[in-house]
Structure formats: structure tokens, C-alpha cells
C-alpha atoms as a PDB file:
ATOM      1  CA  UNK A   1       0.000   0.000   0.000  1.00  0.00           C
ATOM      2  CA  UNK A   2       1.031   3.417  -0.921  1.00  0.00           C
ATOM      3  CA  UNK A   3       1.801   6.098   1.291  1.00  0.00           C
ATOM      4  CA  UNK A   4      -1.264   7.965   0.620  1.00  0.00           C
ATOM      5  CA  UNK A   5      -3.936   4.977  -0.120  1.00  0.00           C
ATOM      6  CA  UNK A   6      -5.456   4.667   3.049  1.00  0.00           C
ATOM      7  CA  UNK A   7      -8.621   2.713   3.175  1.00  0.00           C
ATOM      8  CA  UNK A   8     -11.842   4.974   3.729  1.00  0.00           C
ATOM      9  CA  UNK A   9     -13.252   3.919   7.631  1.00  0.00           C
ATOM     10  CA  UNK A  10     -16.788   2.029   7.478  1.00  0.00           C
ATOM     11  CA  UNK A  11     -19.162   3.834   9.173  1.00  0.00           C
ATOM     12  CA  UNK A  12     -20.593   3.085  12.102  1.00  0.00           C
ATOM     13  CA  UNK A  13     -24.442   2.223  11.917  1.00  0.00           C
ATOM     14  CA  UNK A  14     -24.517   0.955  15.570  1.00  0.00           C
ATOM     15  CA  UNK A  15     -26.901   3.457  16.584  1.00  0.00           C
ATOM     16  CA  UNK A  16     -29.214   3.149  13.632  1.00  0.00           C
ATOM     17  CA  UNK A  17     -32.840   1.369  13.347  1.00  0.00           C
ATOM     18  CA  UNK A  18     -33.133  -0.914  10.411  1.00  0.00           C
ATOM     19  CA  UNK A  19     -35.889  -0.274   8.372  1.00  0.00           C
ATOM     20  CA  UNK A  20     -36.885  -2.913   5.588  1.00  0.00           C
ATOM     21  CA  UNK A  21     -39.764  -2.252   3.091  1.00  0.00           C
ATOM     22  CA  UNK A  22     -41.710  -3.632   0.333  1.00  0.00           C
ATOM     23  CA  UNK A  23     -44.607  -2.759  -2.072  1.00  0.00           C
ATOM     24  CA  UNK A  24     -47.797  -4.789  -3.701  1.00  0.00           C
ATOM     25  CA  UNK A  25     -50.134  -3.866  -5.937  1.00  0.00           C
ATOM     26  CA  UNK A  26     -53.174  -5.842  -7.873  1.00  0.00           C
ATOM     27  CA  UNK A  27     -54.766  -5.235 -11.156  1.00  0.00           C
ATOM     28  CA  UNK A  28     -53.313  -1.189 -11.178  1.00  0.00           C
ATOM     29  CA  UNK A  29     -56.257  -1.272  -8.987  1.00  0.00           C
ATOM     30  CA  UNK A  30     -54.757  -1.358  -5.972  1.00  0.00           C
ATOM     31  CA  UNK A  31     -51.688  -1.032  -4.461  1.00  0.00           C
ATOM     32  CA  UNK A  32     -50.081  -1.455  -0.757  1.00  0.00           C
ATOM     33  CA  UNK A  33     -46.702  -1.348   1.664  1.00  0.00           C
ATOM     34  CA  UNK A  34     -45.367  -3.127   4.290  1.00  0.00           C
ATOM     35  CA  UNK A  35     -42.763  -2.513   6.685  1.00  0.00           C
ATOM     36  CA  UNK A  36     -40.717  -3.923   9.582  1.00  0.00           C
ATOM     37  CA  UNK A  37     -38.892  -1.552  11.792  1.00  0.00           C
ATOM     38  CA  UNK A  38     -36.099  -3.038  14.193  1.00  0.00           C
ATOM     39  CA  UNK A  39     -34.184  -1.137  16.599  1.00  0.00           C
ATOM     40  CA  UNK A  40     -30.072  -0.628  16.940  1.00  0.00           C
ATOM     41  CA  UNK A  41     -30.320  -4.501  19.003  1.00  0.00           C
ATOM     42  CA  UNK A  42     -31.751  -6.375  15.606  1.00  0.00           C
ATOM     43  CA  UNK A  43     -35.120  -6.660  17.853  1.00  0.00           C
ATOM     44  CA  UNK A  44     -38.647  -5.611  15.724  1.00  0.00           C
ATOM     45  CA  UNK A  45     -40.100  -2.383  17.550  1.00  0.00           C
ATOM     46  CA  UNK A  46     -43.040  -2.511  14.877  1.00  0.00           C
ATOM     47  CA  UNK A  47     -44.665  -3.786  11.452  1.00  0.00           C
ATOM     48  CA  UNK A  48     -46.772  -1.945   9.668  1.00  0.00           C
ATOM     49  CA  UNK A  49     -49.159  -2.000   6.375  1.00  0.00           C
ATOM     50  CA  UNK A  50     -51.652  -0.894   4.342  1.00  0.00           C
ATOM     51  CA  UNK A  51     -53.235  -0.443   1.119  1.00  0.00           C
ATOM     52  CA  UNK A  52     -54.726   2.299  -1.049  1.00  0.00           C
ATOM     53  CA  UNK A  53     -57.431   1.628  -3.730  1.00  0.00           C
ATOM     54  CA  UNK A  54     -58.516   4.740  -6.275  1.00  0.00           C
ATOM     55  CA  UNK A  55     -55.604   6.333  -5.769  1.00  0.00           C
ATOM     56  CA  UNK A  56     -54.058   8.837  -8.223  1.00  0.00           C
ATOM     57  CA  UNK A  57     -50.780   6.803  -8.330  1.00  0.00           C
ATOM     58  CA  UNK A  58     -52.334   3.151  -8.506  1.00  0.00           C
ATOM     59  CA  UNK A  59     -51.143   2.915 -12.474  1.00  0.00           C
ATOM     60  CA  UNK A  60     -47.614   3.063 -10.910  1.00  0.00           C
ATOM     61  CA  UNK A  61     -48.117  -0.292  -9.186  1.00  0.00           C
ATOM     62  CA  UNK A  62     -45.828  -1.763  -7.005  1.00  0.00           C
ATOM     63  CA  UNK A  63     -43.362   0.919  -7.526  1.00  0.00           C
ATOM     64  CA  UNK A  64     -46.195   3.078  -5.841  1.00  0.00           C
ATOM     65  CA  UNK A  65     -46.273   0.741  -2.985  1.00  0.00           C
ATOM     66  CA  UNK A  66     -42.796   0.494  -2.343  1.00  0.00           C
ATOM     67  CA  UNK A  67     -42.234   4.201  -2.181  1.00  0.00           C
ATOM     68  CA  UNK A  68     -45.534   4.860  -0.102  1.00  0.00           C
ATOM     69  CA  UNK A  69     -43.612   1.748   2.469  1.00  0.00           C
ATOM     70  CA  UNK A  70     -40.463   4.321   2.540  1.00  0.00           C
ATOM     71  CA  UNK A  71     -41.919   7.170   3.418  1.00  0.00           C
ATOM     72  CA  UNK A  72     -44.576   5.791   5.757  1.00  0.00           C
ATOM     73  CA  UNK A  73     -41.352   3.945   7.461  1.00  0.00           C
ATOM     74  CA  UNK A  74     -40.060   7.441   7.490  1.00  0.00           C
ATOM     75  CA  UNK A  75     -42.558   8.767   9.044  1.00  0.00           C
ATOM     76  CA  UNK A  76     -43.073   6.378  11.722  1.00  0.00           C
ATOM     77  CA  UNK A  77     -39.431   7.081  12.902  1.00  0.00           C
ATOM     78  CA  UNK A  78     -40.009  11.072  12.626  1.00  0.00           C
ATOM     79  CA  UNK A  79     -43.026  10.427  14.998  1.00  0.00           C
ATOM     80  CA  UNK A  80     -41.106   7.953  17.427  1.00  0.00           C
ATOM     81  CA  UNK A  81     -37.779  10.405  17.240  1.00  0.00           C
ATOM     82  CA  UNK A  82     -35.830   7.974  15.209  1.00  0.00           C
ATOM     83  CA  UNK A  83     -32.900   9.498  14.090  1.00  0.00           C
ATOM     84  CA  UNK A  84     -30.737   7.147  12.157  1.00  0.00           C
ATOM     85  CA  UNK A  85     -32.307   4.755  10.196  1.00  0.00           C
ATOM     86  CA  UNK A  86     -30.933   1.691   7.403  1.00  0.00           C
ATOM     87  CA  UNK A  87     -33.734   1.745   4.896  1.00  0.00           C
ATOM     88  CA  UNK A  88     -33.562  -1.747   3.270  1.00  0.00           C
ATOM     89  CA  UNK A  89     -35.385  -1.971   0.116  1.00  0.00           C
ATOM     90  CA  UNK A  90     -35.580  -4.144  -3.040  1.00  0.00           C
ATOM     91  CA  UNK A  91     -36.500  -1.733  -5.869  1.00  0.00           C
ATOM     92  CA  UNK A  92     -33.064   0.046  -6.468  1.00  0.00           C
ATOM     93  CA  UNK A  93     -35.236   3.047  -7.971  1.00  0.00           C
ATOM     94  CA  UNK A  94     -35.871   3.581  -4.493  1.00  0.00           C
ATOM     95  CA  UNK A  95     -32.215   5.086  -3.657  1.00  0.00           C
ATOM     96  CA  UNK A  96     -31.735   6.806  -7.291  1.00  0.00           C
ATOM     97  CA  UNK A  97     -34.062   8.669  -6.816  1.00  0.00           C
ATOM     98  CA  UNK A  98     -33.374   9.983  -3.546  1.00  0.00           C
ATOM     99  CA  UNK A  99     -30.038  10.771  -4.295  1.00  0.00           C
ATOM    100  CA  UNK A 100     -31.220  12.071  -7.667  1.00  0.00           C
ATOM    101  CA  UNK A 101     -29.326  10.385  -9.559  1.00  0.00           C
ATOM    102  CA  UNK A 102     -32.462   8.690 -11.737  1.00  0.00           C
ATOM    103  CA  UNK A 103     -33.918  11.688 -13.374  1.00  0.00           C
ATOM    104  CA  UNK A 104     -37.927  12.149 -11.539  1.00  0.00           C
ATOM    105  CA  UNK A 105     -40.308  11.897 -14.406  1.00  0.00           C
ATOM    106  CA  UNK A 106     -43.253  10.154 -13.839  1.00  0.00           C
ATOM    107  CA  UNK A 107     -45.903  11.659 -10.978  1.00  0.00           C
ATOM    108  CA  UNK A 108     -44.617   8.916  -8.692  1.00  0.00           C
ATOM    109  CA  UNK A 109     -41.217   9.983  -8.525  1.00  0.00           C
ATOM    110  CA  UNK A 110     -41.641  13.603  -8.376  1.00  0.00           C
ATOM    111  CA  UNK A 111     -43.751  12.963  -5.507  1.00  0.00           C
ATOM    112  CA  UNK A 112     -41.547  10.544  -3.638  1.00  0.00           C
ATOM    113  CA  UNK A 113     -38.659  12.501  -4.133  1.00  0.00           C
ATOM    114  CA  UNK A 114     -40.109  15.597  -2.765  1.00  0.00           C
ATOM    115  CA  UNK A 115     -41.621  13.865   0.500  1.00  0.00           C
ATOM    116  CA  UNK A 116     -38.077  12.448   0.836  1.00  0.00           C
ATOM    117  CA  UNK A 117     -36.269  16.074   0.597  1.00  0.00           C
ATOM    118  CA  UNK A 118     -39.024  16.961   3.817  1.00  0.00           C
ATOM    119  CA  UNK A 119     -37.893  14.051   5.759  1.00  0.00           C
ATOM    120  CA  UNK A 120     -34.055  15.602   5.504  1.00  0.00           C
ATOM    121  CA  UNK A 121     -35.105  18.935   6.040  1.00  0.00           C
ATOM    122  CA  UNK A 122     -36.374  17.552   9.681  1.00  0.00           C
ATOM    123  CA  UNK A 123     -33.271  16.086  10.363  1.00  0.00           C
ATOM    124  CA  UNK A 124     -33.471  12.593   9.712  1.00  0.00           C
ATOM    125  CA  UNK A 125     -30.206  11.079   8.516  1.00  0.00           C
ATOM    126  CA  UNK A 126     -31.141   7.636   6.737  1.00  0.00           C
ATOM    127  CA  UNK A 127     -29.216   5.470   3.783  1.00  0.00           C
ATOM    128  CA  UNK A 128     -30.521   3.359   1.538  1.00  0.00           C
ATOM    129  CA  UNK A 129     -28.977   0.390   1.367  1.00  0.00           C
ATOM    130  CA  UNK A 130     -30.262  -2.296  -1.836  1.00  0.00           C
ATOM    131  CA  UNK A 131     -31.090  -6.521  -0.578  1.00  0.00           C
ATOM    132  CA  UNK A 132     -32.279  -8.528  -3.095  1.00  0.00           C
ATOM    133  CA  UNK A 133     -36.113  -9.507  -3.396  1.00  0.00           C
ATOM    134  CA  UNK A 134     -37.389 -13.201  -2.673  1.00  0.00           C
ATOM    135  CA  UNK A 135     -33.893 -14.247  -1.953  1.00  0.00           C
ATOM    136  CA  UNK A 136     -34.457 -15.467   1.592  1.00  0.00           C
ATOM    137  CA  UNK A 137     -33.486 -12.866   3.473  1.00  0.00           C
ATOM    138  CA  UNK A 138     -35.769 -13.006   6.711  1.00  0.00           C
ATOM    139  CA  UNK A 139     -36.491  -9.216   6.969  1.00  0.00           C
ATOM    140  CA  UNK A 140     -37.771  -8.218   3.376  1.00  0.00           C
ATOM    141  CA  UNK A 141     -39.428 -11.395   3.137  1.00  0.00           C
ATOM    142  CA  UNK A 142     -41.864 -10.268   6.223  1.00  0.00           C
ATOM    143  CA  UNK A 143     -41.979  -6.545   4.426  1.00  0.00           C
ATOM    144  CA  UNK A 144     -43.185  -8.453   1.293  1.00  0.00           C
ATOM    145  CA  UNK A 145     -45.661 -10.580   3.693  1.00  0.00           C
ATOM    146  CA  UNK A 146     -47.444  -7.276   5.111  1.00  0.00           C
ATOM    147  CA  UNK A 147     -47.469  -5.929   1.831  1.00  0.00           C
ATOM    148  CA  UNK A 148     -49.365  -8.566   0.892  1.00  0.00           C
ATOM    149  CA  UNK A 149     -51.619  -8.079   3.709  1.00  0.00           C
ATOM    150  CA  UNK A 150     -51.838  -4.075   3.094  1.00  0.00           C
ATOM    151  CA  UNK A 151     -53.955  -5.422  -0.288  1.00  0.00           C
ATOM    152  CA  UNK A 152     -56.859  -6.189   2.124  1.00  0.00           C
ATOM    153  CA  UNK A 153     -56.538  -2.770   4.183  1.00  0.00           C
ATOM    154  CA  UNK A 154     -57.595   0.472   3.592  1.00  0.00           C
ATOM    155  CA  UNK A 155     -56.574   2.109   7.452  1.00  0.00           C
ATOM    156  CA  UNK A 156     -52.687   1.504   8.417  1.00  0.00           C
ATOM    157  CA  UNK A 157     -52.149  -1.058  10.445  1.00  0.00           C
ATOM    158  CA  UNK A 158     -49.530  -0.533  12.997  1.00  0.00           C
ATOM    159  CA  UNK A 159     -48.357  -3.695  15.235  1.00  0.00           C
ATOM    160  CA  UNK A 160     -45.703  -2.839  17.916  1.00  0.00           C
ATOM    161  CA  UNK A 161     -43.718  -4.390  20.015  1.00  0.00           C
ATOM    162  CA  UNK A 162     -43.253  -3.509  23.972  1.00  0.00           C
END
């Protein structure tokens, strides 16, 4: 190793809540989210889900579900003074735009990307960090689960744990 080439320190997430998220939808009819939230100890602290029928953004699908899981997720840990949260999601389009680096184009996007802007303008530091869908891992399979059960809800169902 050179001189100068020293390795970039990995952050430290110990005090952040894991967040993972999915989206549903049925028939561009309806579409839903589910989340899990678990705290800086791996344990769940809440799942959540819920669906939305007639909705302006139902023709966006799952893609609407997924980013209406972020932001609720979001929004749970604003409310509960969650700082510092991993937000583990399986539609990359999730992250890009967020970070803005997929152009916002469609009334989905432009909307997602402005509620996401809000949450950092409260002060909530959160990354996005990509898992790959119906590949086993434990977490987003349960998101995927609720979001399956948000199809059937109209009201959010919230399910914590003391």
C-alpha cells in the first residue's frame, strides 16, 4: 500500500434502526406497503401495512407501494424520534431517486422525491442500502408478507412491540 492509499473507515451504523420495506399492488387497482422496523439490538419495535385503492398513483403499481412503504417507514421514525435509520429496500429506484441520480419523471417519482427532501429537512439522517427480493433474506421477506396483507386494508395497520 502506498503512502497515501489509506482505506476509507466504514461507518458506524450501531446506533441506527433498520428499516426494511416492500410494495404490492393488484390489477393497477390497488396497491399497498409493508414494513418492519427493528431497533439498533436487531429486535422488531413494529410492522406496519396498508393499502390504497382509487388512488391517483395506482397505475404506478408496485413501484407506488414500495415508495408509499419508505416514506410511511419514514414517518413512523419522525413520529417515534428515530434518528438514524438503514432503509432496506428491493427496488433500487428507491435510492436513485433519492439521491437524484435517476432523473424524476413520472408523478410517482416527483412525488416521492419531494416527501423524501421533507424528511431531511427535519433532520433525519437515513441510507438506503439495496437486498435482493425473494432471496431469503428473513427481513424483506416479512416486508413483502405485510405488503401482501396491506392489499386487504384500507386504514394503516400498525403492530408494535413492547
Amino acid at each position: 500500500m502506498a503512502l497515501f492509499d489509506v482505506p476509507k473507515p466504514i461507518k458506524d451504523y450501531s446506533n441506527y434502526y433498520k428499516v426494511y420495506t416492500d410494495g404490492s399492488n393488484v390489477d393497477n387497482k390497488i396497491f399497498s406497503f409493508g414494513f418492519v422496523v427493528l431497533d439498533n439490538n436487531d429486535n422488531v419495535i413494529c410492522r406496519a401495512y396498508k393499502g390504497y385503492s382509487n388512488h391517483q398513483f395506482c397505475k404506478h403499481r408496485n413501484i407506488a407501494g414500495e415508495c408509499f412503504g419508505v416514506l410511511n417507514a419514514l414517518n413512523y421514525c419522525w413520529l417515534n424520534n428515530v434518528n438514524n435509520v438503514l432503509i432496506y429496500h428491493d427496488y433500487i429506484g428507491l435510492k436513485k431517486w433519492a439521491e437524484g441520480s435517476w432523473k424524476t419523471n413520472t408523478p410517482i417519482s416527483i412525488f416521492y422525491k419531494n416527501e423524501i427532501e421533507q424528511f431531511r429537512c427535519d433532520n433525519l439522517n437515513f441510507e438506503f442500502l439495496w437486498v435482493k427480493g425473494h432471496s431469503g433474506n428473513r427481513w424483506n421477506e416479512e416486508a413483502d408478507k405485510l405488503a401482501k396483507l396491506g392489499l386487504t386494508v384500507q386504514e394503516i395497520q400498525i403492530i408494535e412491540t413492547n
